[in-house]
Protein backbone atom coordinates (compact mmCIF):
# COMPACT_ATOMS: atom_id res chain seq x y z
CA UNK A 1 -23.27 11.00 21.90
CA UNK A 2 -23.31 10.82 25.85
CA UNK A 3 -25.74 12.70 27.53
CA UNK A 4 -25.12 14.52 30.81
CA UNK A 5 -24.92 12.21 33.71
CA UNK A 6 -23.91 9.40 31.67
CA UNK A 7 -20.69 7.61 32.35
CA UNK A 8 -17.94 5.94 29.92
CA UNK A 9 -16.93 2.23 30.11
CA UNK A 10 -12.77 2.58 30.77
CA UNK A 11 -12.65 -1.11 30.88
CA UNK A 12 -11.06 -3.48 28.00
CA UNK A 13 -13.74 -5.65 27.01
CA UNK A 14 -16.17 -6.67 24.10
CA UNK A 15 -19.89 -7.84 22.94
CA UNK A 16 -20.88 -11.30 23.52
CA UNK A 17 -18.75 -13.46 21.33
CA UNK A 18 -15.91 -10.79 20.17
CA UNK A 19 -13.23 -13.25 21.17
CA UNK A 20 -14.73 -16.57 19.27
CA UNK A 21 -15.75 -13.61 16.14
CA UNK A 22 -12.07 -12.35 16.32
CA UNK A 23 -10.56 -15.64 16.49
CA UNK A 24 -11.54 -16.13 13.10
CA UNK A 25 -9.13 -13.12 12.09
CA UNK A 26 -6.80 -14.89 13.98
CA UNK A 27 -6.80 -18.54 12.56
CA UNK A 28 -6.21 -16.36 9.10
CA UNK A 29 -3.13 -14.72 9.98
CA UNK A 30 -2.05 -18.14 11.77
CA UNK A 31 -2.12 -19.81 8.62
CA UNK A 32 -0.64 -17.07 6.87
CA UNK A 33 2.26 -17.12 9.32
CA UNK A 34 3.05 -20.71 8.98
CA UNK A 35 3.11 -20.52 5.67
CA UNK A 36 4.85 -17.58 5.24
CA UNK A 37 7.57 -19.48 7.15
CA UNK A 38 7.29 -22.57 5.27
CA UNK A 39 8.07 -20.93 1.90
CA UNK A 40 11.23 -18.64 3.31
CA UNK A 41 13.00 -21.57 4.20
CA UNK A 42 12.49 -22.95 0.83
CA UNK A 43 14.83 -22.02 -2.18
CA UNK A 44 11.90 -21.31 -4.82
CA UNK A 45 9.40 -19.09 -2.80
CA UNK A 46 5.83 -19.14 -3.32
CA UNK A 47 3.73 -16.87 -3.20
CA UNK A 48 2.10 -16.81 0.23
CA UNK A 49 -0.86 -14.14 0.26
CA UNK A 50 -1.76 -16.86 -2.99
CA UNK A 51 -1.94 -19.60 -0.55
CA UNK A 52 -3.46 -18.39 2.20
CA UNK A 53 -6.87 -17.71 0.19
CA UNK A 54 -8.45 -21.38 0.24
CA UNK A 55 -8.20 -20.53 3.75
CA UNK A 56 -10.03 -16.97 3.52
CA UNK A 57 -12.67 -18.67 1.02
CA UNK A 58 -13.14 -21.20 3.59
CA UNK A 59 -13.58 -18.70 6.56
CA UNK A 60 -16.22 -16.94 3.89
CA UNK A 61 -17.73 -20.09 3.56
CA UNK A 62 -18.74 -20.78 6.95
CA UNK A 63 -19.57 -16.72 7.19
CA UNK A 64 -21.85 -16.13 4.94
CA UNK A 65 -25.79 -16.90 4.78
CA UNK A 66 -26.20 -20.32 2.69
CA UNK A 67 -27.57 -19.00 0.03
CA UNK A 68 -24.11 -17.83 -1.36
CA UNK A 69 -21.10 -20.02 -2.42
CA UNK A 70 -17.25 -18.77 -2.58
CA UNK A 71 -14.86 -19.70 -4.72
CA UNK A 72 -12.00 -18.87 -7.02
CA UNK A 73 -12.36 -18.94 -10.75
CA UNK A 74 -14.02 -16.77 -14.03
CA UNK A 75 -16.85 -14.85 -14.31
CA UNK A 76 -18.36 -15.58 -17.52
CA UNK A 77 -21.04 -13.05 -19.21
CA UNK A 78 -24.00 -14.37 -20.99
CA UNK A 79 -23.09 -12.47 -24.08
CA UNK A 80 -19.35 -11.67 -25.64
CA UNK A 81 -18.90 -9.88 -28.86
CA UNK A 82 -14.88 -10.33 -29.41
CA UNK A 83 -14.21 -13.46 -31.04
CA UNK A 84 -10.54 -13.42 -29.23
CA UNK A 85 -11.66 -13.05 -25.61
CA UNK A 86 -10.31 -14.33 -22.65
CA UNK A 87 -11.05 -15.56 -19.35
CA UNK A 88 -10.67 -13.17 -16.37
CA UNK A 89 -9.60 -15.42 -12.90
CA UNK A 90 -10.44 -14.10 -9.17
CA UNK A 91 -9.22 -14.91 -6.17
CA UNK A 92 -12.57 -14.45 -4.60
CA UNK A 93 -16.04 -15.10 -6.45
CA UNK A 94 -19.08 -14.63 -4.03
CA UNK A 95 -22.19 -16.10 -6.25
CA UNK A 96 -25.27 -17.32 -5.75
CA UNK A 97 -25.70 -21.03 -5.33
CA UNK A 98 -29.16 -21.58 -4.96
CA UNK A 99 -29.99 -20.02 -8.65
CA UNK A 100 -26.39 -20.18 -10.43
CA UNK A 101 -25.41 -23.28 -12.14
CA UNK A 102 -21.52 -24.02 -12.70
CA UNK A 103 -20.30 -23.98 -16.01
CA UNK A 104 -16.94 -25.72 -15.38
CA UNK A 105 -14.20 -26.81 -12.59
CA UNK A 106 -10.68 -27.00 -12.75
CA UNK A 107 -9.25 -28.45 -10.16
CA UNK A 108 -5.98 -28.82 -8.34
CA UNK A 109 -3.64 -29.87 -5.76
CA UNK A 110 -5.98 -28.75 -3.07
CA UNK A 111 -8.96 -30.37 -3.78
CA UNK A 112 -11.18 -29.15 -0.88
CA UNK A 113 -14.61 -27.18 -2.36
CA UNK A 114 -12.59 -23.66 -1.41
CA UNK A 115 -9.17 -25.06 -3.40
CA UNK A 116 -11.41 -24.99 -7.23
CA UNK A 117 -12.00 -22.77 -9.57
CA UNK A 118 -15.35 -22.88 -11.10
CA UNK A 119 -16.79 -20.69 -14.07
CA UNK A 120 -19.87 -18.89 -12.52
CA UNK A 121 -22.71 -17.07 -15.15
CA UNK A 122 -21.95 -12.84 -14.24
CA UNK A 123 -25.77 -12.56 -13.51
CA UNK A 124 -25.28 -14.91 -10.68
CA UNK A 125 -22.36 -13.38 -9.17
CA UNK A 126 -22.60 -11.27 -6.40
CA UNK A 127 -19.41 -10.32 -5.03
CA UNK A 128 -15.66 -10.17 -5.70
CA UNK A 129 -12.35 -9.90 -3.77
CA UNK A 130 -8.81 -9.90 -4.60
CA UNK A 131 -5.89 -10.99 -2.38
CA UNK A 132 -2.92 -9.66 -1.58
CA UNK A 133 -0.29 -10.80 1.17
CA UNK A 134 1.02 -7.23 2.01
CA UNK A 135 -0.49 -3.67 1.40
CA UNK A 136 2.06 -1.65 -0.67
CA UNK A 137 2.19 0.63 -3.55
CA UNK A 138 2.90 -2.03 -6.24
CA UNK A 139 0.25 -4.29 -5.00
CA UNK A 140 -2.31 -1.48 -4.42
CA UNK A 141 -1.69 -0.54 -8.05
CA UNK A 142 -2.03 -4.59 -9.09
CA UNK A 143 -5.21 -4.89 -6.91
CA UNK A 144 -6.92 -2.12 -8.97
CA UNK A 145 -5.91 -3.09 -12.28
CA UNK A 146 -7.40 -6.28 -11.37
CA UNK A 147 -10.41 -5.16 -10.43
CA UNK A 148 -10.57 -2.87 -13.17
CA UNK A 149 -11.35 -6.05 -15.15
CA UNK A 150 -14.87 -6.25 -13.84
CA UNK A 151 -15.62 -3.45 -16.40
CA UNK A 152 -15.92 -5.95 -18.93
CA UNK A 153 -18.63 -7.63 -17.12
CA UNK A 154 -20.50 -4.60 -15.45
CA UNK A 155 -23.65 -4.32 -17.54
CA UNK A 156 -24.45 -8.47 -16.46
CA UNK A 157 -23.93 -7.76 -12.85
CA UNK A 158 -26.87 -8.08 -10.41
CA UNK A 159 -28.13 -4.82 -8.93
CA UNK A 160 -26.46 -5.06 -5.45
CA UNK A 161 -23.16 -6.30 -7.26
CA UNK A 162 -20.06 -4.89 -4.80
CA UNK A 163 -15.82 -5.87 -4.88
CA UNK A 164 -13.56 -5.00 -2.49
CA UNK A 165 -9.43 -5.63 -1.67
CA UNK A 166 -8.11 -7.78 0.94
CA UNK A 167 -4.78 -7.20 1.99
CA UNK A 168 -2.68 -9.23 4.76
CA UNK A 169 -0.96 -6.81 6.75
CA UNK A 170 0.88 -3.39 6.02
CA UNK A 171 4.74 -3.86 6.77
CA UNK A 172 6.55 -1.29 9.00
CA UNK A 173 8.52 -0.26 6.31
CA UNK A 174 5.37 0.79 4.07
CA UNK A 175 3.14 2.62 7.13
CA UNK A 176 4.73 6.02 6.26
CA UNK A 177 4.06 5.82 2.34
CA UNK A 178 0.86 7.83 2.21
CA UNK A 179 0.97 7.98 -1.79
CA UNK A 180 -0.35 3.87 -0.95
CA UNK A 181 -4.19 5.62 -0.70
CA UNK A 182 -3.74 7.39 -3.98
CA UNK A 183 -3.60 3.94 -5.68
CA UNK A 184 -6.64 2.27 -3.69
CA UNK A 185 -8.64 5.75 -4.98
CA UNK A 186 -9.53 4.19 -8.42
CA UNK A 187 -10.34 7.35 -10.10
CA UNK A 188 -12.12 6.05 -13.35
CA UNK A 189 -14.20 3.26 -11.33
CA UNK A 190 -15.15 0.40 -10.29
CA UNK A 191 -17.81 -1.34 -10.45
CA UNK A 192 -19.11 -1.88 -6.71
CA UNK A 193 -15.99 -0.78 -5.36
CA UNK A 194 -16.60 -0.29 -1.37
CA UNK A 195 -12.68 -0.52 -0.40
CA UNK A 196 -11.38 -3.02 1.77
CA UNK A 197 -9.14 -4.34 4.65
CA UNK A 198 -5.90 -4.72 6.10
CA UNK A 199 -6.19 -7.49 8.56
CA UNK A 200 -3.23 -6.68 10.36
CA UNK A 201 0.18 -3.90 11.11
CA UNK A 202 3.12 -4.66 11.55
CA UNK A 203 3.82 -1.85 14.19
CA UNK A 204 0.98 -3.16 16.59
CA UNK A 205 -1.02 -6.89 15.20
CA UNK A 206 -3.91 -6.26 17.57
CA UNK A 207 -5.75 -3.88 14.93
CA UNK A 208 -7.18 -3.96 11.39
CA UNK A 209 -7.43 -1.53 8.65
CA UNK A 210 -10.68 -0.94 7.64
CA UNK A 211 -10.44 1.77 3.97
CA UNK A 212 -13.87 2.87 2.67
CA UNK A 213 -15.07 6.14 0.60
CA UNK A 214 -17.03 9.14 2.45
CA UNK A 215 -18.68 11.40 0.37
CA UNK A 216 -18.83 15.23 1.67
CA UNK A 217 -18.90 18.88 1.01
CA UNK A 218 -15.21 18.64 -0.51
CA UNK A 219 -12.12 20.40 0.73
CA UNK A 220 -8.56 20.54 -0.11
CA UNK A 221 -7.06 17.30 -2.62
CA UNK A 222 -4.20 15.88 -0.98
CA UNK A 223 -3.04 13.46 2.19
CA UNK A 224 -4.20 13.87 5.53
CA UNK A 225 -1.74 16.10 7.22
CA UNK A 226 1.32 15.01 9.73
CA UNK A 227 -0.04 11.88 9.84
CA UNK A 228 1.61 8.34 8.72
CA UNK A 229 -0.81 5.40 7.48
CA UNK A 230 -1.04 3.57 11.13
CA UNK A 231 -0.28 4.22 14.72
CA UNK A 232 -0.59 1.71 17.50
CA UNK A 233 -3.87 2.34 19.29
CA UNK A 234 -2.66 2.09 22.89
CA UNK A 235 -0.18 4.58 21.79
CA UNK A 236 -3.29 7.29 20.58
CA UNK A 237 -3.93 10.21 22.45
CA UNK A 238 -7.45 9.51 23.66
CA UNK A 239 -8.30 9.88 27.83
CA UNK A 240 -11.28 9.78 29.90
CA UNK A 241 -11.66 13.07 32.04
CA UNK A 242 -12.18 13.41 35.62
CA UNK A 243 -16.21 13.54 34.90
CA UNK A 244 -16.21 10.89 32.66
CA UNK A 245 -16.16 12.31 29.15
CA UNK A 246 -14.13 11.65 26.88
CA UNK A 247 -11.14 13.65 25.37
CA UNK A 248 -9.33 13.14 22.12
CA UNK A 249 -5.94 14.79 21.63
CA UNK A 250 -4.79 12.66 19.03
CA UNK A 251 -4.19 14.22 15.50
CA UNK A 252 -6.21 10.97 13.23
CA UNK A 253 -7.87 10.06 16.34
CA UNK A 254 -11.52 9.26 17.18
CA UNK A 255 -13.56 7.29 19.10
CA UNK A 256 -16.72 5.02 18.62
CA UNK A 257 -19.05 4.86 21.39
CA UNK A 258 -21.52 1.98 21.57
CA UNK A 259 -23.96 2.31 24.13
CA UNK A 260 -23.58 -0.89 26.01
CA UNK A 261 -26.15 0.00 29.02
CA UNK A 262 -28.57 2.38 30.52
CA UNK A 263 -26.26 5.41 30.70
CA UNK A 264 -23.33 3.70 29.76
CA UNK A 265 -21.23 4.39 26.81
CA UNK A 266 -18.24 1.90 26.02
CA UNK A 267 -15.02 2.86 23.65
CA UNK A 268 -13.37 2.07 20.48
CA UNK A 269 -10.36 3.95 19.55
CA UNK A 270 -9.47 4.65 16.18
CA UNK A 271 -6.53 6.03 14.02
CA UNK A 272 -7.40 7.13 10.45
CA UNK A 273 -5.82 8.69 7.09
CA UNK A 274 -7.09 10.24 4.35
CA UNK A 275 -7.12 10.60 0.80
CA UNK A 276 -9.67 13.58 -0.75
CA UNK A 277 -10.13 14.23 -4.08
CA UNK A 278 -13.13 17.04 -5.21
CA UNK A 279 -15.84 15.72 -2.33
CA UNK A 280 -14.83 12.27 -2.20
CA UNK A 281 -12.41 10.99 0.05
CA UNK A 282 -10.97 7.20 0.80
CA UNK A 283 -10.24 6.59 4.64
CA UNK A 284 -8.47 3.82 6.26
CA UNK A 285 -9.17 3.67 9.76
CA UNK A 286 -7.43 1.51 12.22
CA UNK A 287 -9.27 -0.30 15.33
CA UNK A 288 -9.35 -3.64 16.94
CA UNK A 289 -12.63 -3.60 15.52
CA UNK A 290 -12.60 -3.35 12.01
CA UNK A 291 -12.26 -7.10 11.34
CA UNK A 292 -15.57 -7.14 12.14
CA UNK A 293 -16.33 -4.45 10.30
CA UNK A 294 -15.42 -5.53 7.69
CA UNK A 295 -17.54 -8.78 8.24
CA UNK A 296 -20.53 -6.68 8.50
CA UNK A 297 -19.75 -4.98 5.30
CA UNK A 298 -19.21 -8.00 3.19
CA UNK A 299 -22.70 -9.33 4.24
CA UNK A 300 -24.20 -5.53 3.83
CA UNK A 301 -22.90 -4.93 0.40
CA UNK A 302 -25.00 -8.90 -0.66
CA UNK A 303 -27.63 -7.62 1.30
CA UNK A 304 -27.76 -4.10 -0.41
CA UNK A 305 -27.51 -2.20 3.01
CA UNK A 306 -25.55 1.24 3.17
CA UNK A 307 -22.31 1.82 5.02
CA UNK A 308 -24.40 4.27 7.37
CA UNK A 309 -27.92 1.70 7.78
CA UNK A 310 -29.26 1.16 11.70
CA UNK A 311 -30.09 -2.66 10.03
CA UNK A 312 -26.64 -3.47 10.08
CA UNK A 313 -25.96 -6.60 12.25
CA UNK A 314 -23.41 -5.46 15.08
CA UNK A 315 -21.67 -8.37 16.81
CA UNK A 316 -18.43 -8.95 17.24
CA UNK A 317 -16.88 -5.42 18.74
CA UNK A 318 -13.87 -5.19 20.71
CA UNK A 319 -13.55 -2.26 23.31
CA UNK A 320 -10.87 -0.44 24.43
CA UNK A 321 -9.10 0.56 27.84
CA UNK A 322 -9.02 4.61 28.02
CA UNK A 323 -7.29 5.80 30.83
CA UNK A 324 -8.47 8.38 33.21
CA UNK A 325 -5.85 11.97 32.84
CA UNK A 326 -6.63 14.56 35.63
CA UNK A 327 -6.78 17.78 34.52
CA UNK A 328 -3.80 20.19 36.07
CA UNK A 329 -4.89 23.03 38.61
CA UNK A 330 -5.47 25.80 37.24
CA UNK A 331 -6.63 25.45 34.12
């Protein structure tokens, strides 16, 4: 926190290379729109949070240290005891390429590297993601069942082993349905399950949803009170005061500072609900930040560093504008 004397940054800015980072977010929901577009003028629609993956896997791709591959396809455990098994396929398989050999590829009509599916040994896989095109109850329930799967595989896992959701964007429609964070809970478990992101809302396309699990001293089960799922930032209740410090009125609201200078402090706002059950809780917390984030998290989790590490990498942040509110005489 600021000490006395130091001063908050009230202008909109971010780190070296937010803009090039965050375009990557961008080109995603780009493609995502034009496809989206292409398939609602067509009489058979296709699934477009389906087709827009090559396109995440390819982002990953360039992302991610070289010693990991992405891909689509099965995870395949070096032992199976039930003569009528089948083959479990993910949208996202995060493996490692150096040591991992590929057991098969199917291809198909895109034929890029990031358009297969390959069959990757469980020991060698590292990571895994499912897609969805929009965050809502059905699909939150979907998601987990899916990822559920990975229970058949957990005991060939590596150690550091994490999975995670990635949803599109959360509709207007859906952002006051707070029953959606009871489904991305996954009571019975998961294994490596961190959460995941929303890279965009409907009500204001400048943020991301970020959800991820806290772990505390327990409190009440339920919802987050008199909140909905997402609230425009510029619209949260956050203000610098005459002195310079800073002064949340926002129910959900809070604030990130990053030191960004000798006695300077600059701002991220953020909007977050909950869901608590016994001392665990998931929270999805909006900023024009979490994009990045989430970035960082991804390579974390591979890298087996916790949510709350100082050796997390932090590029990429976007600050926010906080405007100055005098206080009235008087008081």
């Amino acid at each position: 926190m600021p000490k006395k004397g130091d001063s908050v940054n009230s202008k909109g800015y971010g780190s070296y290379g937010w803009k090039e980072f965050n375009q990557n977010k961008e080109d995603i929901l780009n493609e995502f729109n034009r496809i989206k577009a292409l398939t609602e003028r067509r009489p058979v629609r296709t699934a477009h949070g389906v087709a827009v993956e090559a396109f995440i896997r390819n982002w990953l791709s360039q992302y991610l240290p070289k010693k990991y591959a992405i891909t689509s396809g099965y995870i395949i455990p070096d032992v199976y005891d039930d003569l009528n098994y089948r083959l479990y396929h993910y949208d996202v398989i995060i493996y490692n390429q150096i040591e991992s050999p590929i057991l098969w590829v199917e291809s198909n009509l895109d034929d890029s590297d990031s358009g297969k599916s390959m069959a990757i040994p469980a020991k060698y896989v590292e990571a895994i993601y499912e897609i969805k095109s929009s965050l809502d109850k059905q699909n939150a329930i979907d998601s987990i069942a899916k990822l559920k799967e990975l229970n058949f595989f957990a005991a060939h896992f590596p150690h550091n082993f994490s999975s995670g959701l990635i949803f599109i964007e959360l509709k207007k429609n859906d952002v006051s349905k707070k029953d959606i964070l009871k489904e991305l809970f996954a009571e019975n478990g998961i294994p490596g399950y961190w959460g995941g992101v929303v890279l965009r809302c409907e009500i204001d396309p400048s943020m991301t949803g970020l959800f991820v699990f806290a772990v505390g001293d327990g409190g009440e089960d339920g919802y987050s009170p008199d909140i909905d799922l997402a609230k425009p930032i510029d619209e949260l209740r956050i203000y610098l005061q005459e002195e310079g410090s800073l002064m949340i009125e926002e129910i959900g609201g809070g604030a990130q500072l990053v030191c960004t200078g000798p006695h300077m402090w600059s701002v991220i706002k953020e909007f977050g609900p909950f869901y608590r059950k016994g001392s665990k809780a998931l929270i999805l917390s909006w900023s024009r930040s979490k994009f990045t984030e989430f970035a960082i998290q991804v390579i974390s989790c591979l890298e087996g560093r916790p949510y709350n590490s100082e050796n997390r990498p932090k590029y990429g942040q976007v600050f926010d504008t906080v405007e100055k509110k005098e206080v009235e005489k008087g008081k």
